[in-house]
N, C-alpha and C. Protein backbone atom coordinates (compact mmCIF):
# COMPACT_ATOMS: atom_id res chain seq x y z
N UNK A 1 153.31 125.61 27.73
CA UNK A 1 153.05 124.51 28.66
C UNK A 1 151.59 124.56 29.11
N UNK A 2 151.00 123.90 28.61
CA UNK A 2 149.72 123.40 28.53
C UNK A 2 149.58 122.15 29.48
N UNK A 3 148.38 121.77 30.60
CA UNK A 3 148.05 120.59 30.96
C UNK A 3 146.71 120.76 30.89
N UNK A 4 146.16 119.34 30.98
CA UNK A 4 144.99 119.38 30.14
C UNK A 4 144.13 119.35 32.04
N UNK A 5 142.83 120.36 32.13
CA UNK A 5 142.25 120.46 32.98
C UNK A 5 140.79 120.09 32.80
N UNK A 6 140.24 119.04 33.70
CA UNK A 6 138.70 118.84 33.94
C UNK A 6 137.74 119.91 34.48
N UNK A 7 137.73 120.61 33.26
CA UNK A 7 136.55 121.61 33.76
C UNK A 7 135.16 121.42 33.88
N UNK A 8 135.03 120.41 33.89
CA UNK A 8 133.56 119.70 34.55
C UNK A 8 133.79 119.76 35.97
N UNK A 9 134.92 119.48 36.72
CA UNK A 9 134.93 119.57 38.39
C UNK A 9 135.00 120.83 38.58
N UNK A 10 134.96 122.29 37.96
CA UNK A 10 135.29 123.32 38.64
C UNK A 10 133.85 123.79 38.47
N UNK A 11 133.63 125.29 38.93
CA UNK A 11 132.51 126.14 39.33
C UNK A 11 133.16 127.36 38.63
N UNK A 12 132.64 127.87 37.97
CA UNK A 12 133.18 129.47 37.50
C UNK A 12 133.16 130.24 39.16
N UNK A 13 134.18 131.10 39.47
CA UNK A 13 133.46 131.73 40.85
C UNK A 13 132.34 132.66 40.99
N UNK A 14 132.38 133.23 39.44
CA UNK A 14 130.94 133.93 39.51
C UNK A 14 129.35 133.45 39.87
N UNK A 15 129.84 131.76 39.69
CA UNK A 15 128.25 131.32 40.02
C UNK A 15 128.39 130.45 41.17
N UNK A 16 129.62 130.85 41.79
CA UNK A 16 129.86 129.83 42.65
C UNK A 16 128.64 130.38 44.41
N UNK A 17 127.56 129.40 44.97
CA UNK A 17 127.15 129.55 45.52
C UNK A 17 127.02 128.39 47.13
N UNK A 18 126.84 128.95 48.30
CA UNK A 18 126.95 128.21 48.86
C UNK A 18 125.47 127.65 49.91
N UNK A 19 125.09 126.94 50.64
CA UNK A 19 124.11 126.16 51.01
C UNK A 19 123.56 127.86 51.54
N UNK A 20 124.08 128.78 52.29
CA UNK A 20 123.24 129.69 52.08
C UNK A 20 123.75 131.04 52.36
N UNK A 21 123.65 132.45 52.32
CA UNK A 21 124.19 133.99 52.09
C UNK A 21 125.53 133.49 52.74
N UNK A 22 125.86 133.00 54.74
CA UNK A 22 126.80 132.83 55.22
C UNK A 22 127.80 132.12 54.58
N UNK A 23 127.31 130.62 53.77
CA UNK A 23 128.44 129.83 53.12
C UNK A 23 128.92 130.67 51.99
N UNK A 24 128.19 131.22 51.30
CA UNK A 24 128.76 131.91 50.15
C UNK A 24 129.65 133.21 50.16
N UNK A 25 129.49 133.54 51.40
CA UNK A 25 129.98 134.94 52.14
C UNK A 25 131.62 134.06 52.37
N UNK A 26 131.50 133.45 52.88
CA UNK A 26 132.64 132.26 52.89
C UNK A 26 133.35 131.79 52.05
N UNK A 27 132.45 131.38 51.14
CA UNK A 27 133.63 131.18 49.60
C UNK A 27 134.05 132.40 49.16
N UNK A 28 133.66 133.62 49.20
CA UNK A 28 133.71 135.00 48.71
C UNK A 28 135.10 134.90 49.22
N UNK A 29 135.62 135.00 50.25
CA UNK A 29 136.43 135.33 51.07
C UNK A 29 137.84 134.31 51.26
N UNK A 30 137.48 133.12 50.83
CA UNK A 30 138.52 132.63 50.48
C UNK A 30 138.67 132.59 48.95
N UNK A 31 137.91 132.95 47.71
CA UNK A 31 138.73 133.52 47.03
C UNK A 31 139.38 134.64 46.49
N UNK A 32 139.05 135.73 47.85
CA UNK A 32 139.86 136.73 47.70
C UNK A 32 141.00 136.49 48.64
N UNK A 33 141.16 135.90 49.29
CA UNK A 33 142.62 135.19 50.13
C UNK A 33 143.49 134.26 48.43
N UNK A 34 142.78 133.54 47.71
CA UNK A 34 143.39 132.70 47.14
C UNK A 34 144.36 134.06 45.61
N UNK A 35 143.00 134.88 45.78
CA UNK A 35 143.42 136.09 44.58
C UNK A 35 144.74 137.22 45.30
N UNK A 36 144.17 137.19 46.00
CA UNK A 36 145.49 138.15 47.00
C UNK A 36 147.04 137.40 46.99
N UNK A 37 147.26 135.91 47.44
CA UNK A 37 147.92 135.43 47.40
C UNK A 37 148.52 135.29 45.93
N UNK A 38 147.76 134.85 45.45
CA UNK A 38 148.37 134.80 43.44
C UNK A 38 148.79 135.92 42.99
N UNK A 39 148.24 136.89 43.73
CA UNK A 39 148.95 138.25 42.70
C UNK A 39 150.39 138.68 43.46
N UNK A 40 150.53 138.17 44.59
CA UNK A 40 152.38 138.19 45.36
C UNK A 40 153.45 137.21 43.77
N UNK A 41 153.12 137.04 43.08
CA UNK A 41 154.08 136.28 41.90
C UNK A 41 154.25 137.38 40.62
N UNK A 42 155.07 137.32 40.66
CA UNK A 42 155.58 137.87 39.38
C UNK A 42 155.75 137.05 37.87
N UNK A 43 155.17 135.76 38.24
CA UNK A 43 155.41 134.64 36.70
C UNK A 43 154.03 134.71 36.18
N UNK A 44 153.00 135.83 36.51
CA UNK A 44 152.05 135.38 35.48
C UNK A 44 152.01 137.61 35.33
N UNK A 45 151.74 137.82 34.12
CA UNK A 45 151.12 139.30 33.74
C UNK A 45 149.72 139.62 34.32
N UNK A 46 148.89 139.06 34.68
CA UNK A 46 147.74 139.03 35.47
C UNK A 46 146.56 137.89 35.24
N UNK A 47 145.53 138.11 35.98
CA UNK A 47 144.55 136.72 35.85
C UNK A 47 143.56 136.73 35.48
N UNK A 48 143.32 136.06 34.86
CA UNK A 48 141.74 135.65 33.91
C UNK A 48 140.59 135.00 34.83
N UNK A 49 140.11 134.24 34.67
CA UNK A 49 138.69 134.08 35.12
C UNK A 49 139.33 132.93 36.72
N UNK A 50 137.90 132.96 37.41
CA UNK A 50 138.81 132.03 39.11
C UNK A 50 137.87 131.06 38.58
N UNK A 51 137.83 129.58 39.15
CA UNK A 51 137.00 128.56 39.24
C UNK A 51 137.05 127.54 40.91
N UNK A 52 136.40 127.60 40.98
CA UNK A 52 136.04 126.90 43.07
C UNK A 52 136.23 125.39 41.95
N UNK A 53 136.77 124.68 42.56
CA UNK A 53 136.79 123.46 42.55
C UNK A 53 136.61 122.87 43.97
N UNK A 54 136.82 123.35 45.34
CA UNK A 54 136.34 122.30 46.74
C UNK A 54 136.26 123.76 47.53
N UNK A 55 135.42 123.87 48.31
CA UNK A 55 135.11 124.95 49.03
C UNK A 55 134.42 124.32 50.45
N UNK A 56 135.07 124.67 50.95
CA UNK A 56 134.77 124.72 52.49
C UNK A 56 135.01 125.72 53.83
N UNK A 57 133.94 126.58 53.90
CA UNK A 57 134.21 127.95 54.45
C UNK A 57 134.91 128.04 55.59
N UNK A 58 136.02 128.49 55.88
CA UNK A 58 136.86 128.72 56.68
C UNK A 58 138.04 127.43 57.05
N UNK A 59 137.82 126.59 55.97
CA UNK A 59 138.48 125.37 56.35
C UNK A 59 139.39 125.34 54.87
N UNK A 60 138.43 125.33 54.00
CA UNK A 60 139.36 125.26 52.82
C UNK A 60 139.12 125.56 51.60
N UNK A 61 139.88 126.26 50.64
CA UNK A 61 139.32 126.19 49.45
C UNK A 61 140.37 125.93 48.37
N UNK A 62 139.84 125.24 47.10
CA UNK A 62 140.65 125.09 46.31
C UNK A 62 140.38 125.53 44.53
N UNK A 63 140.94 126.62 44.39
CA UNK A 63 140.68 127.26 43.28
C UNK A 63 141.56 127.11 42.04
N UNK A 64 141.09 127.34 40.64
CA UNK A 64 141.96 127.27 39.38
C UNK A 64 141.68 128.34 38.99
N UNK A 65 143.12 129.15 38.40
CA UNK A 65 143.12 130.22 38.43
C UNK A 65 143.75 130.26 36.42
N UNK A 66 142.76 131.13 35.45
CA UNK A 66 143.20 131.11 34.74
C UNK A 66 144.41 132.11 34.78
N UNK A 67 145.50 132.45 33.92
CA UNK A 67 146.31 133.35 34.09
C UNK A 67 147.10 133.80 32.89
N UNK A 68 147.27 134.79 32.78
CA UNK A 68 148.40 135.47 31.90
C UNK A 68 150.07 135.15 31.74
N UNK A 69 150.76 134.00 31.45
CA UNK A 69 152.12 133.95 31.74
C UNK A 69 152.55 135.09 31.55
N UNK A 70 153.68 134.97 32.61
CA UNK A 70 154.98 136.25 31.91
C UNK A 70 155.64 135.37 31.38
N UNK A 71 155.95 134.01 31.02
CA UNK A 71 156.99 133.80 29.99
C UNK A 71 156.26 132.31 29.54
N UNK A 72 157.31 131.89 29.00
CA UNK A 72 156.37 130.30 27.58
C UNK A 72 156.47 129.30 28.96
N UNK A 73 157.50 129.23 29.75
CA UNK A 73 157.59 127.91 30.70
C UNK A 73 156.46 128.03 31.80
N UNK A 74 155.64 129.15 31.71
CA UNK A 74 154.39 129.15 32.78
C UNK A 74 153.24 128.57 32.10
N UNK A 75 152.69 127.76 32.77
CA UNK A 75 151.37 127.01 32.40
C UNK A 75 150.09 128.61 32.31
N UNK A 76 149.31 128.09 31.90
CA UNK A 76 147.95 129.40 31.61
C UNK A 76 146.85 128.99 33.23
N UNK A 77 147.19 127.85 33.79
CA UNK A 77 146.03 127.65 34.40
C UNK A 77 147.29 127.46 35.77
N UNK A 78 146.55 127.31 37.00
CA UNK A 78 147.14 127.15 38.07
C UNK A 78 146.12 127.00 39.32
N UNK A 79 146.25 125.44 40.07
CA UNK A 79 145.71 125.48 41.68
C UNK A 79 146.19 126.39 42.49
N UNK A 80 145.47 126.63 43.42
CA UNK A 80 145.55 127.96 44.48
C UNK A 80 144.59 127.16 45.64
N UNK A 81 145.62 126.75 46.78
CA UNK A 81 144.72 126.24 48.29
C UNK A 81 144.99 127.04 49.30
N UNK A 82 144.18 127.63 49.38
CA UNK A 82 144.02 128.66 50.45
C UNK A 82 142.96 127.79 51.73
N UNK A 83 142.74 129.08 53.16
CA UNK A 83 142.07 128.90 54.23
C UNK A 83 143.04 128.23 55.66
N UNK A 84 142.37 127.89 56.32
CA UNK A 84 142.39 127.43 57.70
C UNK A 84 144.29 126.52 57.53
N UNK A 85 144.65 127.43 56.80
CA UNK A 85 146.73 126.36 56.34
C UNK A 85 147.14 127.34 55.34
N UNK A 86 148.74 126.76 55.38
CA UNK A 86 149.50 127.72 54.33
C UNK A 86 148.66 127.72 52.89
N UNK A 87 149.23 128.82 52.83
CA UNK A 87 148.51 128.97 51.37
C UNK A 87 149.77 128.55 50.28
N UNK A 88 148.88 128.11 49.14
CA UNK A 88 150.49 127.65 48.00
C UNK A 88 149.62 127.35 46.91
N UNK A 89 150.48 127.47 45.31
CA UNK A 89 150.00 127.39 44.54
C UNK A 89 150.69 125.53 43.94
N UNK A 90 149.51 125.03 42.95
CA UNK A 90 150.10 123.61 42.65
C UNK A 90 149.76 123.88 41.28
N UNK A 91 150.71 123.24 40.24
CA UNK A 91 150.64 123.40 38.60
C UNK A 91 149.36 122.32 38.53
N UNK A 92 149.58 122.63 37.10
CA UNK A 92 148.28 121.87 36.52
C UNK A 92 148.69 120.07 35.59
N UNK A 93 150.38 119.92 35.94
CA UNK A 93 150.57 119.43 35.42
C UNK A 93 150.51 117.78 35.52
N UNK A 94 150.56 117.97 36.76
CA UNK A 94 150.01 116.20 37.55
C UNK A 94 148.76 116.65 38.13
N UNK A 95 147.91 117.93 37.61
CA UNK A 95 146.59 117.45 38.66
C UNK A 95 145.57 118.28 38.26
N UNK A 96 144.97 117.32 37.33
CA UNK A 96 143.88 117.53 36.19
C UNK A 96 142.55 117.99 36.73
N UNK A 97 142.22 117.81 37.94
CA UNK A 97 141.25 118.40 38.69
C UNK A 97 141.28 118.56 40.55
N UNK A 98 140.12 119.26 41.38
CA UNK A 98 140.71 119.63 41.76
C UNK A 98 141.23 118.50 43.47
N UNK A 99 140.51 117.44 43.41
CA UNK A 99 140.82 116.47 44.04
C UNK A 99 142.78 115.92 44.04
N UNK A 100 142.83 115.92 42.35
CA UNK A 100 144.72 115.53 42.51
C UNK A 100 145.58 117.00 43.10
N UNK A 101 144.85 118.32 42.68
CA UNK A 101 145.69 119.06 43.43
C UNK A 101 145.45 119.45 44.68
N UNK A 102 144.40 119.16 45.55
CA UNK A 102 144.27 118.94 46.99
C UNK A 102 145.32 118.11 47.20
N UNK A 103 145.34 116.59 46.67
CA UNK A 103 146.04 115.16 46.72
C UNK A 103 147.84 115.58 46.84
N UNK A 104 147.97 116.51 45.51
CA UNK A 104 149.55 116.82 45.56
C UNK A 104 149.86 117.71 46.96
N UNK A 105 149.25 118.64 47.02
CA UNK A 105 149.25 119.48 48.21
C UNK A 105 149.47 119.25 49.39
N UNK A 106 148.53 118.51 49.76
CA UNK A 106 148.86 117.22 51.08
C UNK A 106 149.89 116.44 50.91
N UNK A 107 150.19 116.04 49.82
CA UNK A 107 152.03 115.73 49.98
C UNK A 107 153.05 116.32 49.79
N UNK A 108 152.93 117.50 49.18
CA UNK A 108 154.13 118.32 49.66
C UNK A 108 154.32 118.87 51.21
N UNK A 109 152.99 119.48 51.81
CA UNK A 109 153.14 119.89 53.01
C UNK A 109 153.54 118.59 53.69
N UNK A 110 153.12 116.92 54.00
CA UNK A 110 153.43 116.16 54.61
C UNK A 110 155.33 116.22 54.25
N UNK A 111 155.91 116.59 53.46
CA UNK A 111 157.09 116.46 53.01
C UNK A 111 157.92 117.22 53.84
N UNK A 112 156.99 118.61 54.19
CA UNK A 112 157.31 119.50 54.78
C UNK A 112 157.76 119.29 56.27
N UNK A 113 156.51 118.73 56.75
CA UNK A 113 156.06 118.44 58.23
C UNK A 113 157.45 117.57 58.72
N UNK A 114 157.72 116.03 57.77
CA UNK A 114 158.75 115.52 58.18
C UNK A 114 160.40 116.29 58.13
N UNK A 115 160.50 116.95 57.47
CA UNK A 115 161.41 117.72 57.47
C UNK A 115 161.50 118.90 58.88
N UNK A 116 160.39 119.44 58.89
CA UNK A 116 160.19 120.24 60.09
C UNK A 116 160.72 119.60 61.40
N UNK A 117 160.09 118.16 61.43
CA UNK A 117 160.35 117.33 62.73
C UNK A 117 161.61 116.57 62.89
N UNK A 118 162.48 116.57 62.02
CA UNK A 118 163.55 116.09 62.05
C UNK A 118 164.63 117.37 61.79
N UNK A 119 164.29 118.80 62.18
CA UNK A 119 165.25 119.92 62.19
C UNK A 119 165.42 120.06 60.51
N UNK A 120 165.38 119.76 59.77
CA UNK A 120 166.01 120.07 58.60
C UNK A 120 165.37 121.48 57.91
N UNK A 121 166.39 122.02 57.23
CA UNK A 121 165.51 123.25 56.40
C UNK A 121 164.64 122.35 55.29
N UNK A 122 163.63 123.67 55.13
CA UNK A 122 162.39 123.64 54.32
C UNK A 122 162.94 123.94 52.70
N UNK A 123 164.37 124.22 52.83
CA UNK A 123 164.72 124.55 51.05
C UNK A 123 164.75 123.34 50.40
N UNK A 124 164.18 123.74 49.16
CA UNK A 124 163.38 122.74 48.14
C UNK A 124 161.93 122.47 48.28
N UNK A 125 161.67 122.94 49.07
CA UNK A 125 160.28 122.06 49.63
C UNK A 125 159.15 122.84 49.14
N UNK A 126 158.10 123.01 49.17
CA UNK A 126 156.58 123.88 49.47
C UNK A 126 157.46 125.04 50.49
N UNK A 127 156.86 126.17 50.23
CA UNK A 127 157.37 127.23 50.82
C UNK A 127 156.39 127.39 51.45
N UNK A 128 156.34 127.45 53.20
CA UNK A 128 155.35 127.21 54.06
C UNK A 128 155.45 128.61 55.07
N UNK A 129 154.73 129.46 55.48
CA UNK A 129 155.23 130.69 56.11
C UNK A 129 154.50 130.71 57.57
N UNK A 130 155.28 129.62 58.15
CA UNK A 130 155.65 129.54 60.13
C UNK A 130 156.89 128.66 59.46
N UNK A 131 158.12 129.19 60.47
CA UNK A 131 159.23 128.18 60.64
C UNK A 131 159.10 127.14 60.92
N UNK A 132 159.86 126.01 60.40
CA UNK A 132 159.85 124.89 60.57
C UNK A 132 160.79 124.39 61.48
N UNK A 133 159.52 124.35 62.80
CA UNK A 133 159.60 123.28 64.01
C UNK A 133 158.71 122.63 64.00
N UNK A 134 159.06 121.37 65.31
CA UNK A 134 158.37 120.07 65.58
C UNK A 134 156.87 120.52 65.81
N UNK A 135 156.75 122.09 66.58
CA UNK A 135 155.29 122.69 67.11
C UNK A 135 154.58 122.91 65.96
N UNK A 136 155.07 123.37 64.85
CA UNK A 136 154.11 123.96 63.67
C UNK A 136 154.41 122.73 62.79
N UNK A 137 154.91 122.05 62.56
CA UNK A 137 155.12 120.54 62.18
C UNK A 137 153.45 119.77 62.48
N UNK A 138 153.56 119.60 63.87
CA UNK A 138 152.71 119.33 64.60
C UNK A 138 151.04 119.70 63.98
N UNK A 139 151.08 120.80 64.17
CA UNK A 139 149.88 121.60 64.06
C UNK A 139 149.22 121.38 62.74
N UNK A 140 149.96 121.63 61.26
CA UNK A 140 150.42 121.47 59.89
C UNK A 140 149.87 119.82 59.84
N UNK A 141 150.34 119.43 60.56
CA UNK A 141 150.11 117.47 60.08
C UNK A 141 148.68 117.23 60.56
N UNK A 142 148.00 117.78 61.78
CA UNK A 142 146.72 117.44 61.63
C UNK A 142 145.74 118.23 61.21
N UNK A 143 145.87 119.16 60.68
CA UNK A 143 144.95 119.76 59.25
C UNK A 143 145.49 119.09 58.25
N UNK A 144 146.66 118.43 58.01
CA UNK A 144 146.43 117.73 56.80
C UNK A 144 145.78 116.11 57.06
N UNK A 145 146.19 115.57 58.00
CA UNK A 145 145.33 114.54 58.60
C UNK A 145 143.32 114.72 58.37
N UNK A 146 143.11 115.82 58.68
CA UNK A 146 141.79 116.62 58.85
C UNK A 146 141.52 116.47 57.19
N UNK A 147 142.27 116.70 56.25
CA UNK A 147 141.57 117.42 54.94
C UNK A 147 141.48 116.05 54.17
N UNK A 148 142.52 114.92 54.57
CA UNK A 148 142.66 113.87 54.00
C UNK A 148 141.55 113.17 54.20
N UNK A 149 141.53 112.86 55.47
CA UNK A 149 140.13 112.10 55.99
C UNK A 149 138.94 112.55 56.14
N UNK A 150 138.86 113.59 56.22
CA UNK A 150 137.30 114.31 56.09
C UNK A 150 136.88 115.20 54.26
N UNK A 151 137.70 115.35 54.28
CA UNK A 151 137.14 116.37 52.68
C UNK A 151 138.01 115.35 51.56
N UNK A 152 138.88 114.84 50.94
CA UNK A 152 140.11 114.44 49.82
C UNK A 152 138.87 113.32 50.34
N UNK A 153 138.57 112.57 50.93
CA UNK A 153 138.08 111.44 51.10
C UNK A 153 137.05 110.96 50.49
N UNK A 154 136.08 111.97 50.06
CA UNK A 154 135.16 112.30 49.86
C UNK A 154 135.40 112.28 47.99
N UNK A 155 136.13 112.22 47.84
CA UNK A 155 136.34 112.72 45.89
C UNK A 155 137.50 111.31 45.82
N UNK A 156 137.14 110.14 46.11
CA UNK A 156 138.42 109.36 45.95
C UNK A 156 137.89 108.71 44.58
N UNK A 157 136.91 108.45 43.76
CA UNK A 157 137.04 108.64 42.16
C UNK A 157 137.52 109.40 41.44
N UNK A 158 138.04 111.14 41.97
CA UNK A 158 138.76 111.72 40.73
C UNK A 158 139.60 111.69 41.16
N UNK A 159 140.17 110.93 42.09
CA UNK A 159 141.97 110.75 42.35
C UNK A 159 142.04 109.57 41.47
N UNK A 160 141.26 108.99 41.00
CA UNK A 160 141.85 107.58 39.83
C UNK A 160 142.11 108.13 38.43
N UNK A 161 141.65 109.05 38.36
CA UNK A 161 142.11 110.11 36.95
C UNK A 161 143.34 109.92 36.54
């Protein structure tokens, strides 16, 4: 399982640099949050090279992670959104760069949020780690409010992809 990825929108992380030592100290750090998090899975044998696709220090980052399947139904590549919100991984299969998997992301957690606020469990959903109440519901909906309108907003040509 192969999806086809725009590696023109990503950054290798090795050259990934930021406006200056502090921003880059910043991306450093959320992709060792995004690498820490990926290696809690047991569906890939380990990981190949990282790529920054949206970086925003302490707010957000969104990385593609090459990877080793452990079996044929795992894709080789995988989004990873880490920072300032749950962290979660998004396939590569609806979101060819890294604007659609910001895009998917923000709708699973919004999926979440309404579920949160109407009592219901979170099974099936994005696996989100604060329980789901109306308070972290709350909290959850305007960082995604925040990422939609200030950063996703910003890349609304590679959401027509």
């Amino acid at each position: 399982m192969n999806a086809h990825v725009d590696m023109s929108k990503v950054t290798p992380a090795a050259l990934m640099r930021g406006e200056d030592a502090e921003e880059t100290a910043g991306l450093k750090e959320l992709l060792e949050e995004a690498t820490a998090y990926l290696n809690r899975f047991n569906w890939h044998r380990g990981l190949g090279e990282a790529y920054l696709g949206i970086g925003v220090p302490k707010i957000l980052g969104v990385f593609l992670f090459e990877i080793v399947p452990a079996s044929e139904d795992v894709d080789d590549k995988v989004w990873v959104i880490v920072g300032d919100l749950p962290p979660a991984y998004i396939t590569t299969e609806d979101a060819p760069n890294p604007a659609t998997a910001l895009d998917a992301y923000i709708g699973a957690m919004e999926e979440w949020v309404e579920a949160a606020r109407e009592g219901r469990s979170g099974e099936g959903l994005i696996p989100v780690n604060v329980p789901p109440t109306p308070e972290n519901a709350d909290g959850l909906d305007s960082r995604l409010r925040f990422l939609d309108k200030e950063i996703l907003s910003q890349y609304e040509e590679d959401l027509q992809d």
